[in-house]
C-alpha atoms as a PDB file:
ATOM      1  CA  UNK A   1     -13.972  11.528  13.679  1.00  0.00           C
ATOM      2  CA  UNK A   2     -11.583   9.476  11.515  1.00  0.00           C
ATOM      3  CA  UNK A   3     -12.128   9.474   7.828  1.00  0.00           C
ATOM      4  CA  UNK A   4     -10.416   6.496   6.124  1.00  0.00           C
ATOM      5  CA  UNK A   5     -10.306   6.962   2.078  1.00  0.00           C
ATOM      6  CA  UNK A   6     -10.253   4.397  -0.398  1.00  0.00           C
ATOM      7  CA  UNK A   7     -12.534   2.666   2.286  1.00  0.00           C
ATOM      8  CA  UNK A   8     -13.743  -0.184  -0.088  1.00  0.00           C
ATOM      9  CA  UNK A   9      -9.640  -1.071  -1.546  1.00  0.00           C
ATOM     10  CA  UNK A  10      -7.772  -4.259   0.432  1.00  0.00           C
ATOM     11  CA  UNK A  11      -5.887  -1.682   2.703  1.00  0.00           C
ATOM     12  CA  UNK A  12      -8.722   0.607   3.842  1.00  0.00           C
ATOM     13  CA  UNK A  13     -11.144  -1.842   4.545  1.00  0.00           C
ATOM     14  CA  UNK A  14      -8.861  -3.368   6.555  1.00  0.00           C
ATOM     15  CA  UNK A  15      -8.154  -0.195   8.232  1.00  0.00           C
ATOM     16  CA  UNK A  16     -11.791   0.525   8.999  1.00  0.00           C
ATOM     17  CA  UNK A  17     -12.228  -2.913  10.399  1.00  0.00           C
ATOM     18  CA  UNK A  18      -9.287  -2.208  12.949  1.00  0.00           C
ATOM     19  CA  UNK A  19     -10.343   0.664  13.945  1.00  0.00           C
ATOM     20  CA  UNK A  20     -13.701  -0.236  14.802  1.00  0.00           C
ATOM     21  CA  UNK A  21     -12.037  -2.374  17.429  1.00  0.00           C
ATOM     22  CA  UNK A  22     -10.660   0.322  19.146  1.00  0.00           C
ATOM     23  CA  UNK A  23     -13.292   2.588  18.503  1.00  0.00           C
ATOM     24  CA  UNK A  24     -17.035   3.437  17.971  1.00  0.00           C
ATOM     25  CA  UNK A  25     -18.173   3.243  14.396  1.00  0.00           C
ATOM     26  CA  UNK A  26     -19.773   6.465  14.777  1.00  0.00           C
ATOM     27  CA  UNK A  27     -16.269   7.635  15.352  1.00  0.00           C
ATOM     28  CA  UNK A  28     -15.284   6.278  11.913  1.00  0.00           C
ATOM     29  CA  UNK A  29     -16.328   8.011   8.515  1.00  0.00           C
ATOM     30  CA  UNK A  30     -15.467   6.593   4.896  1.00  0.00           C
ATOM     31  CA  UNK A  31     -15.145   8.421   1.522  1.00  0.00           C
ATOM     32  CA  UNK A  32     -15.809   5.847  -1.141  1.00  0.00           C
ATOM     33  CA  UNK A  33     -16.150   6.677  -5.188  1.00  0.00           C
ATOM     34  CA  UNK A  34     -19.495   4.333  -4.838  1.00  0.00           C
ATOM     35  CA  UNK A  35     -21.271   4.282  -1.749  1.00  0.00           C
ATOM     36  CA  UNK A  36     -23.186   1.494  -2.806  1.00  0.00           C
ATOM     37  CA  UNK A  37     -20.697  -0.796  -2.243  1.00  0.00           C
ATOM     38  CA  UNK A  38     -20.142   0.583   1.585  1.00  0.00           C
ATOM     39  CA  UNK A  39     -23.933  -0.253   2.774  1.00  0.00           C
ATOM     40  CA  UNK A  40     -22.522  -2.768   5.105  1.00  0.00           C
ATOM     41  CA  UNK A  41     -20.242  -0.393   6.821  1.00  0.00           C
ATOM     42  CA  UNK A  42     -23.182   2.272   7.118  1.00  0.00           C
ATOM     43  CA  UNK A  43     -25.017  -0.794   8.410  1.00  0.00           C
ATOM     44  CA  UNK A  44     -22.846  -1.174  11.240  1.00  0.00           C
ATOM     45  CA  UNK A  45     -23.083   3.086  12.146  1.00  0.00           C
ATOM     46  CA  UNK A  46     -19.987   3.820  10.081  1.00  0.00           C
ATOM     47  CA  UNK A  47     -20.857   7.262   8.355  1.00  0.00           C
ATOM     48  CA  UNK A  48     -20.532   6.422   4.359  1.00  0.00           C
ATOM     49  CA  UNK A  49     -20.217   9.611   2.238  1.00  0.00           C
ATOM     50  CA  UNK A  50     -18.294   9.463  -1.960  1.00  0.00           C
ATOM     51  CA  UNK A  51     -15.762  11.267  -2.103  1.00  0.00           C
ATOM     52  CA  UNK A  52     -13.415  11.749  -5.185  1.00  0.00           C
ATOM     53  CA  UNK A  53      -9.703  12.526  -5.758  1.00  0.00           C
ATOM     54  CA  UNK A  54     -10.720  14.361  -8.931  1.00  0.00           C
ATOM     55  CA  UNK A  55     -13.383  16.034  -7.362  1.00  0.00           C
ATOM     56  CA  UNK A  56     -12.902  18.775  -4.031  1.00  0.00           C
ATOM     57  CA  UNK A  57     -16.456  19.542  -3.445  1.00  0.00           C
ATOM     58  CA  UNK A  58     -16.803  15.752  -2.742  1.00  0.00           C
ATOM     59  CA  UNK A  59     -13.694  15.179  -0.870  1.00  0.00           C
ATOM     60  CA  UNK A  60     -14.765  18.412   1.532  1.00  0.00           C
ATOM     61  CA  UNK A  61     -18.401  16.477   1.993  1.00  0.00           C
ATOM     62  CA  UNK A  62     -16.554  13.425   2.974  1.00  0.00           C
ATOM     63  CA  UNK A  63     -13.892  15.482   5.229  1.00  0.00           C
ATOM     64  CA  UNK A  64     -16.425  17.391   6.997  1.00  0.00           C
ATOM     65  CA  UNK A  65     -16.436  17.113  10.875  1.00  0.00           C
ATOM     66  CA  UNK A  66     -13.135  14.475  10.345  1.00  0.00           C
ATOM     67  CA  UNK A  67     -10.343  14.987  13.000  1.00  0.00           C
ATOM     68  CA  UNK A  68      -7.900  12.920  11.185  1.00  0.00           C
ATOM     69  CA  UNK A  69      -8.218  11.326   7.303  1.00  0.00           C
ATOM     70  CA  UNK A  70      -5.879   8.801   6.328  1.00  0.00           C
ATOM     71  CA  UNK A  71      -5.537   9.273   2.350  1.00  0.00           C
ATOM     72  CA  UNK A  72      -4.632   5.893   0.943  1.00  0.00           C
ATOM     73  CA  UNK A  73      -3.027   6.626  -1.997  1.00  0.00           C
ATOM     74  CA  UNK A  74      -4.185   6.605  -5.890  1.00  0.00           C
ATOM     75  CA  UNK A  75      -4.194   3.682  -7.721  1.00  0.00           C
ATOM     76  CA  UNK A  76      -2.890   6.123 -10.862  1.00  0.00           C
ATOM     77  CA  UNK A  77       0.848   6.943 -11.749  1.00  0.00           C
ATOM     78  CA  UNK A  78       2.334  10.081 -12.263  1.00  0.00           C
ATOM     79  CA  UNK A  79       1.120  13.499 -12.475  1.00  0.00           C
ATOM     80  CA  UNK A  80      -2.815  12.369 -12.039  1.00  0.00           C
ATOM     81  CA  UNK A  81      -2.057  10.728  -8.989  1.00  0.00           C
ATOM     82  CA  UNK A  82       0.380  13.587  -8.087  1.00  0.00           C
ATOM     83  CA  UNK A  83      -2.537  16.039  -8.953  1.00  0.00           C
ATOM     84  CA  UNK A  84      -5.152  13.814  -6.826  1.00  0.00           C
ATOM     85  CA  UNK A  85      -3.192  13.833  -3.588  1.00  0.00           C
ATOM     86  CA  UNK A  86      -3.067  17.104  -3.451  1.00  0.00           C
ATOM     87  CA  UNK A  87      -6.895  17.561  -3.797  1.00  0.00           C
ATOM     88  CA  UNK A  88      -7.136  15.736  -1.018  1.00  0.00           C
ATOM     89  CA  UNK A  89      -4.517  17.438   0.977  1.00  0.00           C
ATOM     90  CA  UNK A  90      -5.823  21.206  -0.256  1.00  0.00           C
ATOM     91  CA  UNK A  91      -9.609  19.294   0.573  1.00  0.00           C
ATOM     92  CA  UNK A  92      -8.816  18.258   3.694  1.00  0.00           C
ATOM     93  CA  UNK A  93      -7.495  20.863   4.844  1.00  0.00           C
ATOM     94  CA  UNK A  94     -10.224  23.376   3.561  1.00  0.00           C
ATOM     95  CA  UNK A  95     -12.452  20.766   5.813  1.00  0.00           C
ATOM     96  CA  UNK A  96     -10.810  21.836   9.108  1.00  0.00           C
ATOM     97  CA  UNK A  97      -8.793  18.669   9.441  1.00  0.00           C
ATOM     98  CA  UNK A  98      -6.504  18.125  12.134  1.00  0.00           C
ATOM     99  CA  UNK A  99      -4.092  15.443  11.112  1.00  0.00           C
ATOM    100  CA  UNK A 100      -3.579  13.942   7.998  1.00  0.00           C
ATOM    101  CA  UNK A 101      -2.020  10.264   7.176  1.00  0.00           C
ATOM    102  CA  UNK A 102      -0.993   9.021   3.987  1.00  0.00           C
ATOM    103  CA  UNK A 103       0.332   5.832   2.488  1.00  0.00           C
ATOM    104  CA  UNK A 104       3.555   6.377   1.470  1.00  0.00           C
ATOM    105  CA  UNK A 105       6.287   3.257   0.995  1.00  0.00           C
ATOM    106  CA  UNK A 106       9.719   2.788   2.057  1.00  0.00           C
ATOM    107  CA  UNK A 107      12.464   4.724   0.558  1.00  0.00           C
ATOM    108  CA  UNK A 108       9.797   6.948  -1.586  1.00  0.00           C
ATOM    109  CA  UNK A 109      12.477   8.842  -3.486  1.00  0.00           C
ATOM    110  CA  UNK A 110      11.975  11.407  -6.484  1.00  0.00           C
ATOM    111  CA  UNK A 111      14.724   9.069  -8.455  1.00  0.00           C
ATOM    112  CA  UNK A 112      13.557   5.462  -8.324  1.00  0.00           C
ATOM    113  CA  UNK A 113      13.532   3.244 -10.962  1.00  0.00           C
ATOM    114  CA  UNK A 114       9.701   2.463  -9.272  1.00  0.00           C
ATOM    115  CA  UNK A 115       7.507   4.638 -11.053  1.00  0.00           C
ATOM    116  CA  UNK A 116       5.057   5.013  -7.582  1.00  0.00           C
ATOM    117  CA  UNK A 117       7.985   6.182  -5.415  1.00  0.00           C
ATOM    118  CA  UNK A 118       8.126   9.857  -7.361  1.00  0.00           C
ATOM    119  CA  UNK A 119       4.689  10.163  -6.562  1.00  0.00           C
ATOM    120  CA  UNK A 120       5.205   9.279  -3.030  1.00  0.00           C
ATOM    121  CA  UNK A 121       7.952  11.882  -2.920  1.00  0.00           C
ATOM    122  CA  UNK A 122       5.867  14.250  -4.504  1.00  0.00           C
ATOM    123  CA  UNK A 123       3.155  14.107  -1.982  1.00  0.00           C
ATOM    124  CA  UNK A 124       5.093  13.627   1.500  1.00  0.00           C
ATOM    125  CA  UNK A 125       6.528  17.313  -0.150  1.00  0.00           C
ATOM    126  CA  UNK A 126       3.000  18.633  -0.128  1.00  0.00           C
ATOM    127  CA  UNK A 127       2.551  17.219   3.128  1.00  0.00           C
ATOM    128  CA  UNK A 128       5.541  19.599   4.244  1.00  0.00           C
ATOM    129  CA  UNK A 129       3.875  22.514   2.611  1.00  0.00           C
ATOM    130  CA  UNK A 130       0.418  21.779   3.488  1.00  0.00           C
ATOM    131  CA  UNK A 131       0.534  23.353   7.214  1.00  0.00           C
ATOM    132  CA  UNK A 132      -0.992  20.397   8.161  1.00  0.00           C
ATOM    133  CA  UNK A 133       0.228  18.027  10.865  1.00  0.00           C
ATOM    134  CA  UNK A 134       0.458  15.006   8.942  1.00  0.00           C
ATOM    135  CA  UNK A 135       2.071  11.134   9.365  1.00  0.00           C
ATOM    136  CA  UNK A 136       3.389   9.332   6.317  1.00  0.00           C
ATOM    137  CA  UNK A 137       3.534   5.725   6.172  1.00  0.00           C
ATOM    138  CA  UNK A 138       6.768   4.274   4.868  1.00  0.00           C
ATOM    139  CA  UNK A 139       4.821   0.875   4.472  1.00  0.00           C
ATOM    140  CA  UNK A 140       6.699  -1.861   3.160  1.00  0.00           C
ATOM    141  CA  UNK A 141       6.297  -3.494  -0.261  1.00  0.00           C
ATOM    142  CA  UNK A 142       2.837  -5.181   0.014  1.00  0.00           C
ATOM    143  CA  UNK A 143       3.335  -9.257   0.218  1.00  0.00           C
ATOM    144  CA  UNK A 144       0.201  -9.195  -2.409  1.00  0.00           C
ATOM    145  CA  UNK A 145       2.149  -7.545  -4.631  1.00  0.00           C
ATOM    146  CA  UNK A 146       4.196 -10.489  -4.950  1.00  0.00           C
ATOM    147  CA  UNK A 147       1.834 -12.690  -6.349  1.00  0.00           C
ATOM    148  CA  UNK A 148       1.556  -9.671  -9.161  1.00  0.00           C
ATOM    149  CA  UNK A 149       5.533 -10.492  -9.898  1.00  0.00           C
ATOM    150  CA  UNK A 150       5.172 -14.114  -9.706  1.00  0.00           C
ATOM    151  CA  UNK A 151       3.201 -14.069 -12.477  1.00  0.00           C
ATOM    152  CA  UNK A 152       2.252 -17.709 -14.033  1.00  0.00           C
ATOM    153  CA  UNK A 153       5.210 -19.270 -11.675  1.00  0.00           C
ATOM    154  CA  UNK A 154       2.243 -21.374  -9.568  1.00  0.00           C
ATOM    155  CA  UNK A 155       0.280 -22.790 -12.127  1.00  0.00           C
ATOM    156  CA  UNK A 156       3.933 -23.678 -15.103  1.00  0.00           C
ATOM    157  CA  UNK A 157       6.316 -24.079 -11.843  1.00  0.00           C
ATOM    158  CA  UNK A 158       8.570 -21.550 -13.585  1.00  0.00           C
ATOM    159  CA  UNK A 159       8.981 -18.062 -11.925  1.00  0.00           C
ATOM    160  CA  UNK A 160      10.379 -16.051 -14.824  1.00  0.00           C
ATOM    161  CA  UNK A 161      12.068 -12.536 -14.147  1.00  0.00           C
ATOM    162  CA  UNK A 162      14.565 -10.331 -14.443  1.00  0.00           C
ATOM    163  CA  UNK A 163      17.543 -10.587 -11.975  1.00  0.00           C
ATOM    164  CA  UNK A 164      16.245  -8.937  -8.428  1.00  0.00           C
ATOM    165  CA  UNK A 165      17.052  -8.107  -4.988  1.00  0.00           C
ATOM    166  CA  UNK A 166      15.570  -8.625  -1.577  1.00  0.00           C
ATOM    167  CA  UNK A 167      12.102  -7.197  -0.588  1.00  0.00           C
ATOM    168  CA  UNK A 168      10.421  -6.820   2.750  1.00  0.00           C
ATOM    169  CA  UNK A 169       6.787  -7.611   2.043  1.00  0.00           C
ATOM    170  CA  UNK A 170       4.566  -6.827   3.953  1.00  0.00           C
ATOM    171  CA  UNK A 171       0.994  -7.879   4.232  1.00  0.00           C
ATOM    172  CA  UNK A 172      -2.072  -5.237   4.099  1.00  0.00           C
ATOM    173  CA  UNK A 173      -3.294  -6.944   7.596  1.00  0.00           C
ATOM    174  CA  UNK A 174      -0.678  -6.002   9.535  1.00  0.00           C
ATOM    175  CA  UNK A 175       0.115  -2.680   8.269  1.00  0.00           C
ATOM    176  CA  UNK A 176      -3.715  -1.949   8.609  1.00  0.00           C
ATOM    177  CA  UNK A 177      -3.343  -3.039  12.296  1.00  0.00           C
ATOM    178  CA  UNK A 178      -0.216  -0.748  12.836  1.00  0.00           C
ATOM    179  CA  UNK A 179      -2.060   2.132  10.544  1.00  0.00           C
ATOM    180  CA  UNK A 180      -5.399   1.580  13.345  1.00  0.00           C
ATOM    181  CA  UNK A 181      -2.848   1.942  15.898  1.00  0.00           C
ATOM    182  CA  UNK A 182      -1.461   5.053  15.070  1.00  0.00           C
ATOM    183  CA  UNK A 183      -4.582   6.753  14.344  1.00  0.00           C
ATOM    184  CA  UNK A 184      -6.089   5.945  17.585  1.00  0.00           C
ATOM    185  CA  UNK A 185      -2.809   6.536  19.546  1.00  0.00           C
ATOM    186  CA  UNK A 186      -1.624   9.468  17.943  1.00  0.00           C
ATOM    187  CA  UNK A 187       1.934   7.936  16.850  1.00  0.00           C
ATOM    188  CA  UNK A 188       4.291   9.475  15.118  1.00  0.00           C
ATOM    189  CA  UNK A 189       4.894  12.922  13.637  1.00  0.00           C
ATOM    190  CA  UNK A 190       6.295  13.118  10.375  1.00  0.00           C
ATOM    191  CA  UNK A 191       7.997  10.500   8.532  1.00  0.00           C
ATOM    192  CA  UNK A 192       7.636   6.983  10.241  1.00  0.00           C
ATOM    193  CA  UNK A 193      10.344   4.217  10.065  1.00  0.00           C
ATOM    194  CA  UNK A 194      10.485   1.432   7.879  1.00  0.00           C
ATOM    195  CA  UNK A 195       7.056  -0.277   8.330  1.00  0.00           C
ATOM    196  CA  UNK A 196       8.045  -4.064   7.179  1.00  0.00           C
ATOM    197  CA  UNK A 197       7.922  -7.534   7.843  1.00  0.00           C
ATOM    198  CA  UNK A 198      10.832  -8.994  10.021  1.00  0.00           C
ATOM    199  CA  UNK A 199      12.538 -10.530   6.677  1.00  0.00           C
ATOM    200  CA  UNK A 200      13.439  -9.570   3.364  1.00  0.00           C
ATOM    201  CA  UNK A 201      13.504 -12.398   0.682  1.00  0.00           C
ATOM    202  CA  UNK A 202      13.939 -12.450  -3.342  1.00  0.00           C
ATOM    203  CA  UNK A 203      12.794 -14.356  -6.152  1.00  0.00           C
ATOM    204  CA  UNK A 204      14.850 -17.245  -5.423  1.00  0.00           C
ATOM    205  CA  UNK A 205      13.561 -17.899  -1.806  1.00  0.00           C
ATOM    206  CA  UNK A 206       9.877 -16.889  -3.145  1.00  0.00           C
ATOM    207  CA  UNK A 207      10.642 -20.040  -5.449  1.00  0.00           C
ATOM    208  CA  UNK A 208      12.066 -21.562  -2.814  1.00  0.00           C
ATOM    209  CA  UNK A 209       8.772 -21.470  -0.570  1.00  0.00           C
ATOM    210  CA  UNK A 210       6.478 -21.662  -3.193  1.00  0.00           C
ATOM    211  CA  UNK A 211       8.332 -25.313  -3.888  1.00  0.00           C
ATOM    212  CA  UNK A 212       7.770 -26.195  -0.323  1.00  0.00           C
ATOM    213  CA  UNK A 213       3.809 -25.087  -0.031  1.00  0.00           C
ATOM    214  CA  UNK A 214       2.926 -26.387  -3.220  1.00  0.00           C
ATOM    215  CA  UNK A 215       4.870 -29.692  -2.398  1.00  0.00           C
ATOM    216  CA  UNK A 216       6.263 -29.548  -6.287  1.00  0.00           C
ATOM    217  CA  UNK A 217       9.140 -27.661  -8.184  1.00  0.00           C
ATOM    218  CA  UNK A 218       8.770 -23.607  -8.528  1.00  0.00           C
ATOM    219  CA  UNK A 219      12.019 -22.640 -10.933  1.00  0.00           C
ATOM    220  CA  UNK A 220      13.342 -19.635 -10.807  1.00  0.00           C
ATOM    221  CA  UNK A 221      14.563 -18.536 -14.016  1.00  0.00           C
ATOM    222  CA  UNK A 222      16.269 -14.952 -14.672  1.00  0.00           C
ATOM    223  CA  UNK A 223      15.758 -13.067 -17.881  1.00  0.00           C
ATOM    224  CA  UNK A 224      17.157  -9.915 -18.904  1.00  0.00           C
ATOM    225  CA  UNK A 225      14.866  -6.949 -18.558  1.00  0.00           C
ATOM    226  CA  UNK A 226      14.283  -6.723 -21.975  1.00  0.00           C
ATOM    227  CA  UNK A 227      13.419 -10.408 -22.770  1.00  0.00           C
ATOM    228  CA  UNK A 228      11.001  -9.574 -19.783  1.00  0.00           C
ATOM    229  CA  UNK A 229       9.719  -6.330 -21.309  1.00  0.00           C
ATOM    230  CA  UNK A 230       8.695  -8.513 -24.489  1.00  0.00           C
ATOM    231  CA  UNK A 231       7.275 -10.883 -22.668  1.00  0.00           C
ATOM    232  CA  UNK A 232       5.146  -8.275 -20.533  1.00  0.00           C
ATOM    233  CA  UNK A 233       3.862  -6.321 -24.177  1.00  0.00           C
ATOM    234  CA  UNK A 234       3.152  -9.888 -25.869  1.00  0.00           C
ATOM    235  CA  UNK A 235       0.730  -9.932 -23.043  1.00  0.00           C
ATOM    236  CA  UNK A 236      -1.080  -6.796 -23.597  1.00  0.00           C
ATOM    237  CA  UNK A 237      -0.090  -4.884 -21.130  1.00  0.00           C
ATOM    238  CA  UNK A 238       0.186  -1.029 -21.303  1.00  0.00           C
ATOM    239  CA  UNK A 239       3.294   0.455 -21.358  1.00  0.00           C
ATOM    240  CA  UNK A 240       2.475   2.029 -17.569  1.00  0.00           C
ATOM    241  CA  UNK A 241       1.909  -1.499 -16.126  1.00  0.00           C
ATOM    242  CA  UNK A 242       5.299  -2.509 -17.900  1.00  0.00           C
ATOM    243  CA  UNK A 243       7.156   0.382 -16.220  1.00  0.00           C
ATOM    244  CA  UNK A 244       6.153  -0.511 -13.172  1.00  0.00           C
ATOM    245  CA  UNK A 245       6.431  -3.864 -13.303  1.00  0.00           C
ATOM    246  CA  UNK A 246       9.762  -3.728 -14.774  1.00  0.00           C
ATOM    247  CA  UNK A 247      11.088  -0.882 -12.521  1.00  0.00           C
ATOM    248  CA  UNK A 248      10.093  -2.750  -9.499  1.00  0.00           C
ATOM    249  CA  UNK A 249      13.427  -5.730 -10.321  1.00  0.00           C
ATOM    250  CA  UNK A 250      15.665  -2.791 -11.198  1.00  0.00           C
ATOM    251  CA  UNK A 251      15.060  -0.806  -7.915  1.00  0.00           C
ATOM    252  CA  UNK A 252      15.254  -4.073  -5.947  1.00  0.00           C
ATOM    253  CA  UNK A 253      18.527  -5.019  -7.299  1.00  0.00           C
ATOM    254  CA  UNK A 254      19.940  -2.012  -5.713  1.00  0.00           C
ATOM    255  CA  UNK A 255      18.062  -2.981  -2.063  1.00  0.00           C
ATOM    256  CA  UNK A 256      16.239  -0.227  -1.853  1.00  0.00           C
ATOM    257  CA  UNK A 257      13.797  -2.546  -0.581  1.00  0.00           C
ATOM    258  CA  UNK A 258      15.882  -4.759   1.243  1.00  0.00           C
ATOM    259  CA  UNK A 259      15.582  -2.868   4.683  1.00  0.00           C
ATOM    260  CA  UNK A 260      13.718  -4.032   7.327  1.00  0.00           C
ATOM    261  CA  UNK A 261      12.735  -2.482  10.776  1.00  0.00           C
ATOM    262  CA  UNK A 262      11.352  -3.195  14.170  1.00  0.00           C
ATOM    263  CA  UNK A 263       8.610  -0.768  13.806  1.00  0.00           C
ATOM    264  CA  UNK A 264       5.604  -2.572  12.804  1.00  0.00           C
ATOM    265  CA  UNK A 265       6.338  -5.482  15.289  1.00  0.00           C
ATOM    266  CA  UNK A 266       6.095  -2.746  17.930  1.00  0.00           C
ATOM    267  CA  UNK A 267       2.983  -1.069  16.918  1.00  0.00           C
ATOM    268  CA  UNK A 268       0.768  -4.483  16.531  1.00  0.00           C
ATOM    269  CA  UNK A 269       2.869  -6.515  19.290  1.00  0.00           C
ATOM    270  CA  UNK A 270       3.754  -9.310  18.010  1.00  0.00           C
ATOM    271  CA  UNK A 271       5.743 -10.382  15.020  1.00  0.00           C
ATOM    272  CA  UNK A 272       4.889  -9.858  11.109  1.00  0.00           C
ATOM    273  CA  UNK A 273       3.287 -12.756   9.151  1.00  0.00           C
ATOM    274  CA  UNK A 274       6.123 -14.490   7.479  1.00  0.00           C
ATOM    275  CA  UNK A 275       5.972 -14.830   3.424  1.00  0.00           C
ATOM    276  CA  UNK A 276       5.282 -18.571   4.080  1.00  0.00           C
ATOM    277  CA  UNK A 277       2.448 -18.308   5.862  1.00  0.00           C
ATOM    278  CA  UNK A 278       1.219 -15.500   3.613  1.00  0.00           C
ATOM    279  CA  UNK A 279       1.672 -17.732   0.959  1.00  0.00           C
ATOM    280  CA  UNK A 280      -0.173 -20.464   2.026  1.00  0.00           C
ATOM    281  CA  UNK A 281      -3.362 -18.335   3.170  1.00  0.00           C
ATOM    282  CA  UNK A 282      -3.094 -16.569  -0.269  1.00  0.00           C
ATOM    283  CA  UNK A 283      -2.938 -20.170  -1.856  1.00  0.00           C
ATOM    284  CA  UNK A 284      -5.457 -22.118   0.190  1.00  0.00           C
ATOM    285  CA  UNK A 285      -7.832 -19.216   1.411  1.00  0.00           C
END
């Protein structure tokens, strides 16, 4: 069986839904904080069971019998998320797993100016020392995420940020696709490549395309990061959120994120969706 966490998020119910076309639901369990919101998937003969990063005894209910579990990882920062991947590793394999796949990103490093890449270090490392065979995901910056950075730019036509570098985002579709594949296949052992889109684009061409989708003027104006801090805590938003958000312009100026690789084309066959056409279904959907 193949347990897919985070089963009711954007990327794992994409996941499941791949993998039930390559095989049967009974083959598929999901560990979800509130099974209530998973009926439809234990409608269809997918087993549903809650499971909890901060809780073992419910992670080893939702493990039990698994083969593989892909852990899709925390929406915290930091140590809790830290300390909640590896009750899922220690979990799983108490459980008897086989094979474990987790969500990393590209260039996870311990010394990013992106707050989530330390934790993505931090748990590829526990990977290693698990004893488990395991598969992490260098998925590439997630195309939604871009919307997040965009902020207001759609509805005042100005796209106001700090100066930034090319990113190769990636939509949760087809890295859900690719993530199907290599469950079902058994791909890759260890670290995988880059798993992008075919292009990586900045803040100008985002502007750029948003201009030509919305059919009106996107501006892209640059701020320094601390006129863009201010802006962020005028706002409201906690000092985590600004980290991030921040640290996400001051790694991509250094291209960290600028990489892309022929990967992902391979595993789903065909070629990523473009940022214009993600766009547009994001806009119009």
């Amino acid at each position: 069986m193949i347990v897919v966490t985070g089963a009711n998020g954007k990327l794992g119910r994409k996941v499941v839904e791949e993998l039930l076309k390559r095989v049967p639901a009974e083959d598929v369990g999901v560990s979800v904080r509130d099974v209530n919101t998973a009926q439809d998937l234990k409608e269809r003969g997918i087993r549903v069971r809650q499971g909890h990063f901060d809780n073992s005894a419910s992670l080893l209910h939702a493990f039990e019998g698994a083969s593989q579990v892909l852990i899709i990882s925390s929406h915290s920062l930091g140590e809790v998320a830290i300390g909640q991947h590896q009750t899922a590793i220690d979990s799983a394999k108490k459980a008897g797993v086989s094979r474990l796949l987790y969500t990393s990103q590209m260039f996870s490093s311990s010394t990013s100016h992106f707050p989530p890449m330390d934790v993505h270090a931090a748990t590829e490392e526990m990977l290693k020392a698990s004893g488990v065979p395991f598969t992490s995901l260098r998925n590439g910056f997630y195309a939604a995420s871009a919307m997040m950075w965009m902020g207001d730019a759609l509805n005042t036509g100005e796209l106001i940020a700090p100066e930034d570098g090319p990113v190769a985002w990636t939509t949760h579709s087809d890295l859900a696709e690719a993530t199907a594949v290599i469950l079902t296949e058994q791909r890759y052992d260890g670290i995988t490549p880059h798993l992008t889109a075919s292009e990586a684009i900045d803040m100008d061409k985002i502007a750029s395309i948003a201009s030509k989708v919305l059919d009106r003027p996107i501006r892209r104006i640059v701020v320094s990061d601390d006129e863009y801090q201010n802006h962020l805590t005028s706002r409201g938003l906690p000092e985590a959120m600004i980290s991030m958000l921040t640290g996400m312009f001051q790694a991509s100026r250094l291209g960290i994120f600028s990489q892309t690789h022929t990967a992902l084309e391979n595993l789903i066959g065909r070629s990523p969706v473009n940022f214009t056409n993600f766009l547009k279904d994001s806009i119009y959907q």
